[in-house]
Protein backbone atom coordinates (compact mmCIF):
# COMPACT_ATOMS: atom_id res chain seq x y z
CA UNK A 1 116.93 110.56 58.12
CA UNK A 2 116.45 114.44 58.43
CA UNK A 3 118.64 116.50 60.43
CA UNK A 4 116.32 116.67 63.11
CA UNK A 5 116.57 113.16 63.85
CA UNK A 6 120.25 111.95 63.13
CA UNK A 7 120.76 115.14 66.00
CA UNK A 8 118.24 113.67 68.25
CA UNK A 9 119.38 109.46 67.35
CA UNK A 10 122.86 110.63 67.76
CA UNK A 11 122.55 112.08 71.39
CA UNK A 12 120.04 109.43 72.52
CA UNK A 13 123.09 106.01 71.39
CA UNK A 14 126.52 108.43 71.90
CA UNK A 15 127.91 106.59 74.34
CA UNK A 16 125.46 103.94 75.21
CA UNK A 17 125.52 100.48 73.07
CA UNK A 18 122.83 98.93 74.85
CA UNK A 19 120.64 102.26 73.84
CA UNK A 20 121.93 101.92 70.03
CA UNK A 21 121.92 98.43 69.83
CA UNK A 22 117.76 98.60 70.86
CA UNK A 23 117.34 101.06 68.73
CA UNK A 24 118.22 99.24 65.64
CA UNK A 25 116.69 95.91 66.17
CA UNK A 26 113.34 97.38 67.36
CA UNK A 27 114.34 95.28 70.90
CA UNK A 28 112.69 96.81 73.85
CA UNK A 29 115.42 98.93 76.21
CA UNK A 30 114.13 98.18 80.17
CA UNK A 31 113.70 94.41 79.05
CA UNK A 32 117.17 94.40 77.78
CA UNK A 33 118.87 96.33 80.59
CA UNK A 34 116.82 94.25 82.73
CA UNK A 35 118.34 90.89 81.03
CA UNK A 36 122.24 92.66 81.52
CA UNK A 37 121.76 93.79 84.42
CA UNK A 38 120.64 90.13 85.58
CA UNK A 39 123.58 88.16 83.98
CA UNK A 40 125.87 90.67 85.49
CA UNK A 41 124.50 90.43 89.24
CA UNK A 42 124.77 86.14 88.24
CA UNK A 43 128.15 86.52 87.20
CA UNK A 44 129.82 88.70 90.03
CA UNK A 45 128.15 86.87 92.82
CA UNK A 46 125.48 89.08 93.57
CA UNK A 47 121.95 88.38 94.68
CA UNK A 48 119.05 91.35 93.62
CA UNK A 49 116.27 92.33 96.15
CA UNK A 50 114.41 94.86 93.83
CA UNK A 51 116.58 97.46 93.97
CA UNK A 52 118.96 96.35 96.36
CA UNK A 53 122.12 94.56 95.18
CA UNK A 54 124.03 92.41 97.93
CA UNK A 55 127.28 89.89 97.20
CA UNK A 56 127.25 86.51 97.89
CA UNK A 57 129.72 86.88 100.54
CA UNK A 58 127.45 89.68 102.18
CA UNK A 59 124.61 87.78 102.12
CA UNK A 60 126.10 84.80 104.13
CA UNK A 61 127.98 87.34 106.67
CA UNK A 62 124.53 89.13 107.11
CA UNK A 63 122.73 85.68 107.45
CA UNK A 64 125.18 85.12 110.14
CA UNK A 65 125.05 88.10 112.11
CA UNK A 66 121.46 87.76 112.18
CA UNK A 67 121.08 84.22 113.55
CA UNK A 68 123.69 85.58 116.47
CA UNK A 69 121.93 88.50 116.98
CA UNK A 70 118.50 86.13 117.45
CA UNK A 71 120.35 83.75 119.73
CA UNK A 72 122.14 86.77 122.02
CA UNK A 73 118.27 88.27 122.18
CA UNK A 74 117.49 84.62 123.36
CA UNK A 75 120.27 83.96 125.87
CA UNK A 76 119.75 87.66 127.50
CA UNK A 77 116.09 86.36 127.98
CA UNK A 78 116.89 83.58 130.04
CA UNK A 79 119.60 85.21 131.93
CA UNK A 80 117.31 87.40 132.86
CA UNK A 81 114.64 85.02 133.58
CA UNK A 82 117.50 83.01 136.16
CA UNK A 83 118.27 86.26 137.83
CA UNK A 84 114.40 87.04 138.69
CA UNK A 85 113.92 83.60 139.80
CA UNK A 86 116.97 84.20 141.97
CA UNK A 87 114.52 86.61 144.13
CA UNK A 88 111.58 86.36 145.98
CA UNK A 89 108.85 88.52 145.93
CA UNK A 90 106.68 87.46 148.62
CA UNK A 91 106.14 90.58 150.75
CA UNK A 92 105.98 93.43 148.29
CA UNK A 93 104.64 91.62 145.36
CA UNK A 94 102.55 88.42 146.51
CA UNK A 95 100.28 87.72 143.47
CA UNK A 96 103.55 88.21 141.23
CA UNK A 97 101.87 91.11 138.91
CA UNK A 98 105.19 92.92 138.60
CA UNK A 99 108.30 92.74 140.73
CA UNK A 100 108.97 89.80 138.57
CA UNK A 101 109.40 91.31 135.30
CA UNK A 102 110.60 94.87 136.88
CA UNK A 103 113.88 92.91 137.76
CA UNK A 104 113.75 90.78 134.91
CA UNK A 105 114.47 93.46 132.42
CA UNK A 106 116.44 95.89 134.43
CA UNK A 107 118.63 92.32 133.79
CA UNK A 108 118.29 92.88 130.47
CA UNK A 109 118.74 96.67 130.05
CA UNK A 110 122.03 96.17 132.13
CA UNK A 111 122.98 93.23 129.65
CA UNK A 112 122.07 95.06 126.51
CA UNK A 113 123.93 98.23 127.94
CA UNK A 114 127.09 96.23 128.22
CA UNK A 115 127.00 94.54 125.06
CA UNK A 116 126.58 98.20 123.61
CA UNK A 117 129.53 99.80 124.85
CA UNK A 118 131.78 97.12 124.04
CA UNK A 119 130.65 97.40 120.37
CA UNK A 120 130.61 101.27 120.45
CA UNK A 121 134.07 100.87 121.58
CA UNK A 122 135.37 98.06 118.94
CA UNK A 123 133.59 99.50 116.12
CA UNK A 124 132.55 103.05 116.75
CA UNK A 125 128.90 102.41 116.28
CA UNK A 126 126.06 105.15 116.94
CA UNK A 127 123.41 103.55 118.74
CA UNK A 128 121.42 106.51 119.72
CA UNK A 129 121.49 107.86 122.86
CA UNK A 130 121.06 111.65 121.90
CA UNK A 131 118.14 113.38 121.50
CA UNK A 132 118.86 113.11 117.62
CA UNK A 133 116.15 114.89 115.43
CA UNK A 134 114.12 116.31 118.17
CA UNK A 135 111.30 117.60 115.77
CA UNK A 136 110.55 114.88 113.76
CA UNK A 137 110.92 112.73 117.39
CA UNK A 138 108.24 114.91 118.55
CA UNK A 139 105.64 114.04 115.58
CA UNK A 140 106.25 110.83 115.95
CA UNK A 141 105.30 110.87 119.72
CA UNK A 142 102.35 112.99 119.38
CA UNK A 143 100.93 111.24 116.44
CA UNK A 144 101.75 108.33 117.51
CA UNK A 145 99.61 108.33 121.00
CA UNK A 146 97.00 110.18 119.82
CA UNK A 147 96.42 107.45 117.05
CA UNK A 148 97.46 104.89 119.63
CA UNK A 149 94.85 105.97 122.53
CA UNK A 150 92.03 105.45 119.70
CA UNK A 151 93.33 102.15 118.76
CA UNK A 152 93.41 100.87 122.45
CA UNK A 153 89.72 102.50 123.47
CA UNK A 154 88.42 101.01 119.89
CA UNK A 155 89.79 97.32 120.98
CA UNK A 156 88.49 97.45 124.33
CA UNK A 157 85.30 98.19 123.47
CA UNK A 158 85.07 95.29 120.58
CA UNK A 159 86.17 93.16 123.76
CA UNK A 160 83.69 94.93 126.28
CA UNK A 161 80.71 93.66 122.98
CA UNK A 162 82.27 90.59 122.72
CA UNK A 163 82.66 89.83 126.67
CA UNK A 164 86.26 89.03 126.29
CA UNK A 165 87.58 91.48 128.26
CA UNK A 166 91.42 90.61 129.89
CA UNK A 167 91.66 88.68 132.53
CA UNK A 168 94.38 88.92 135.11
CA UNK A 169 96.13 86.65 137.12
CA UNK A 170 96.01 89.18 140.41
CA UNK A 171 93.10 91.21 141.95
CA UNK A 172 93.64 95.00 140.35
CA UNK A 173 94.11 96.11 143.84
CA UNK A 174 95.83 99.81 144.17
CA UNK A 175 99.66 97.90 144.59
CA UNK A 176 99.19 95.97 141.86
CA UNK A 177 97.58 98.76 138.99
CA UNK A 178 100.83 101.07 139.82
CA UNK A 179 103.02 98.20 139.97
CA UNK A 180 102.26 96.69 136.59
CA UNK A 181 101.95 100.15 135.20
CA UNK A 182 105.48 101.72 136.89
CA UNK A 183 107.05 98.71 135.02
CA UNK A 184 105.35 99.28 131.64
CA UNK A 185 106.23 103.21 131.43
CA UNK A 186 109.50 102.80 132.86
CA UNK A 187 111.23 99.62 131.90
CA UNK A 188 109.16 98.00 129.12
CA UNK A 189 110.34 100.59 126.58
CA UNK A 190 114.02 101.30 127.26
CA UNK A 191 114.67 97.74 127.92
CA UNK A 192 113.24 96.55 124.91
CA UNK A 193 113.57 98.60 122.09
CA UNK A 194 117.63 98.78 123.43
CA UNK A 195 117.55 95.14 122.78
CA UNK A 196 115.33 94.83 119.50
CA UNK A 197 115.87 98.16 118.28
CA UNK A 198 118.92 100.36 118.48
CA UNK A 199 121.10 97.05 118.55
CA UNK A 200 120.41 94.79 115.67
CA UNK A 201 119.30 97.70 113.19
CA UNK A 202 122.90 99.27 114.26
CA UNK A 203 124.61 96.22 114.19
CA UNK A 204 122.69 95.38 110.60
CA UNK A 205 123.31 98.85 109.10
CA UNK A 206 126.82 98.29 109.83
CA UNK A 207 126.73 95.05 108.16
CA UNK A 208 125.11 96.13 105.26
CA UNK A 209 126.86 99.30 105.03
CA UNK A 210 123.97 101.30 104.67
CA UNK A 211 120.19 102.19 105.18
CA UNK A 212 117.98 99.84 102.60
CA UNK A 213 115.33 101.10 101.89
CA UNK A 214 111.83 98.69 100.73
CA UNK A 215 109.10 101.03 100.75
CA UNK A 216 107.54 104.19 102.25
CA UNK A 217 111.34 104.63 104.08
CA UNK A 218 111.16 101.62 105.67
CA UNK A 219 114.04 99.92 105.55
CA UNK A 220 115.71 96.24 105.31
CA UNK A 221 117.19 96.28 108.73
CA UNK A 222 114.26 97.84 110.62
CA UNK A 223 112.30 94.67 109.17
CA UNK A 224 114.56 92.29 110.10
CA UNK A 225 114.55 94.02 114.02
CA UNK A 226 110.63 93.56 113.99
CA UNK A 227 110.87 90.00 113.22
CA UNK A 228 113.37 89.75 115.68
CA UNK A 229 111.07 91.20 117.84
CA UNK A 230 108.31 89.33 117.39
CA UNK A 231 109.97 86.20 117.41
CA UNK A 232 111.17 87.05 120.80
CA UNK A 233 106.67 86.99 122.16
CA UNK A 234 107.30 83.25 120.74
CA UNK A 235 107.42 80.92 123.83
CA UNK A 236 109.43 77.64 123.19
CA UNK A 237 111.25 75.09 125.22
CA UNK A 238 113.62 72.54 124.20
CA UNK A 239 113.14 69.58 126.37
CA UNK A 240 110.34 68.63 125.53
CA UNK A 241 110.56 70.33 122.29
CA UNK A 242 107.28 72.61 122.05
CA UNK A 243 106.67 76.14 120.78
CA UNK A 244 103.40 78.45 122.02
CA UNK A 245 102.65 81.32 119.44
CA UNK A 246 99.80 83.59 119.36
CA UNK A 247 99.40 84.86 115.89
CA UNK A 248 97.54 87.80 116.53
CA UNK A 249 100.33 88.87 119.53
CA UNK A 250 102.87 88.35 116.96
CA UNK A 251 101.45 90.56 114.22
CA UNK A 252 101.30 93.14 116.55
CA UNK A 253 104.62 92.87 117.90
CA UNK A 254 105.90 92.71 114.47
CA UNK A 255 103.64 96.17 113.46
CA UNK A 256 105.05 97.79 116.63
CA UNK A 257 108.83 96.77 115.32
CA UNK A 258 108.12 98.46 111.85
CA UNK A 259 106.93 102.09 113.64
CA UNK A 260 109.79 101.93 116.19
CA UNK A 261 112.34 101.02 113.44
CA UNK A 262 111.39 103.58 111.59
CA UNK A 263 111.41 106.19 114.23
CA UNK A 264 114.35 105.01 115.77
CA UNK A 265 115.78 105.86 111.98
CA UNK A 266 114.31 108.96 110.69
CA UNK A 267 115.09 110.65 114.25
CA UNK A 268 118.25 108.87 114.49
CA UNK A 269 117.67 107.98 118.25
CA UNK A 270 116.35 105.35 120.45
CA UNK A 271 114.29 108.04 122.98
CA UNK A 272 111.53 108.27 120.91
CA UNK A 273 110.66 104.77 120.42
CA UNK A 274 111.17 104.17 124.03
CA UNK A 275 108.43 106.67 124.83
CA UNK A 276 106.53 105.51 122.49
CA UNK A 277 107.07 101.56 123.15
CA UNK A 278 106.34 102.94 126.95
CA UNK A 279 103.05 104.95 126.19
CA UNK A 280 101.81 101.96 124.02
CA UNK A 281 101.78 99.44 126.84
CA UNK A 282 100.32 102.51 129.74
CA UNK A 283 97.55 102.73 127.27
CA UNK A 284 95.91 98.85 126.14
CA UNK A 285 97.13 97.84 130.00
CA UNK A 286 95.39 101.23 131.18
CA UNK A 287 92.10 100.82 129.31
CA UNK A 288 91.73 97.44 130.07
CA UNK A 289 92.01 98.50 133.75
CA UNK A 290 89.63 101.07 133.51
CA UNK A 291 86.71 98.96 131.41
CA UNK A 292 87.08 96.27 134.41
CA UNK A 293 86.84 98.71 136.86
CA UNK A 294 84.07 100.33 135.23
């Protein structure tokens, strides 16, 4: 060896075997390390999702906190399916287009709400309430509904070509277009994304005891929320056993649970998905008012 070399070999294997030990047997380094690195994840209990590493024990605790999450999502549902059916709408709402759901998730922002504050309390968790990163909250808001409007004009008029417009269930009469729309910019957003949002990726984070990130900062949690999410647009019963899903409806719901998760995270609060959860439904319910009025 010349000087030049020994220097060079001698700083690349000081202190690293696995680099020396490559080096000499002409073995290739990232397939070794990736071999180690393997057997060592087997051997302490650990289970390898690209470049996250989770325990075992973590895994099953996570698992678990999951499957509650998915049944308290559930049970708020129908609690606050029983306490709209408690009510009758007769006189202000008569072709039920709205009254319905308005009370049916003010039951479950209440519920949610509760559930929040007595975790916030036990564990100190962060759900965010606060304006958080106000800038990058704005961006998303903007870009979002400006990207949004074309998306809802561009569907409506495939459906106008097509002639499968929406239809409704009530005559779009002036009570019932600022009914349904009152309840989607006020209560469809905050209810929801307090529910599918700032509580399971908080709860999640906490479990996992940090952000994971996948890919283009989206992270483990705010996938897990989406699915959540669109799980929750699955309609089921137990007796008789039967479950209703409309693929398309639950691709979407899932694609709307990646952008919220991730703006929930990057701005740190739950406003700006609520606005933009909110603005979402104003705008395909909206169009699809307008094109039958048209």
């Amino acid at each position: 060896m010349n000087v030049l070399y020994e220097d060079w070999y001698a700083k690349r294997t000081k202190n690293d075997p696995i680099r020396k030990f490559c080096l000499c047997e002409k073995v290739d380094e990232e397939y070794m390390r990736s071999i180690i690195e393997r057997n060592i994840c087997r051997d302490r209990g650990f289970i390898k999702m690209g470049k996250m590493q989770f325990g075992r024990k973590k895994v099953l605790i996570s698992g678990a906190v999951i499957l509650l999450l998915i049944v308290f999502q559930e049970v708020l549902g129908f609690v606050g399916s029983g306490i709209a059916d408690m009510f009758s709408f007769e006189r202000i709402d008569p072709y039920k287009a709205y009254a319905w759901n308005i009370v049916h998730h003010i039951a479950l922002l209440l519920l949610a709400l509760i559930a929040i504050l007595i975790l916030k309390k036990i564990f100190n968790l962060n759900f965010g309430f606060d304006l958080g990163n106000s800038k990058t909250g704005t961006k998303f808001v903007t870009i979002y509904t400006a990207v949004f409007a074309g998306v809802a004009l561009a569907v409506h008029v495939l459906m106008m070509a097509n002639n499968s417009l929406p239809v409704y269930g009530f005559p779009l009469n002036k009570s019932n277009i600022i009914g349904t729309l009152c309840f989607q910019l006020f209560l469809s957003g905050p209810a929801e994304e307090i529910l599918y949002r700032a509580l399971p990726i908080t709860i999640l984070m906490k479990v996992f005891g940090k952000k994971n990130e996948v890919k283009w900062g989206i992270t483990l949690e705010s996938i897990i929320a989406a699915l959540m999410f669109a799980i929750a647009h699955i309609k089921w019963s137990l007796f008789p056993f039967a479950i209703e899903a409309d693929y398309s409806q639950f691709l979407y719901a899932f694609a709307q649970g990646i952008i919220s998760g991730k703006a929930y995270q990057d701005t740190g609060s739950v406003i700006y998905p609520m606005i933009m959860h909110s603005i979402s439904n104003v705008l395909m319910v909206g169009t699809g008012y307008l094109f039958l009025l048209l």
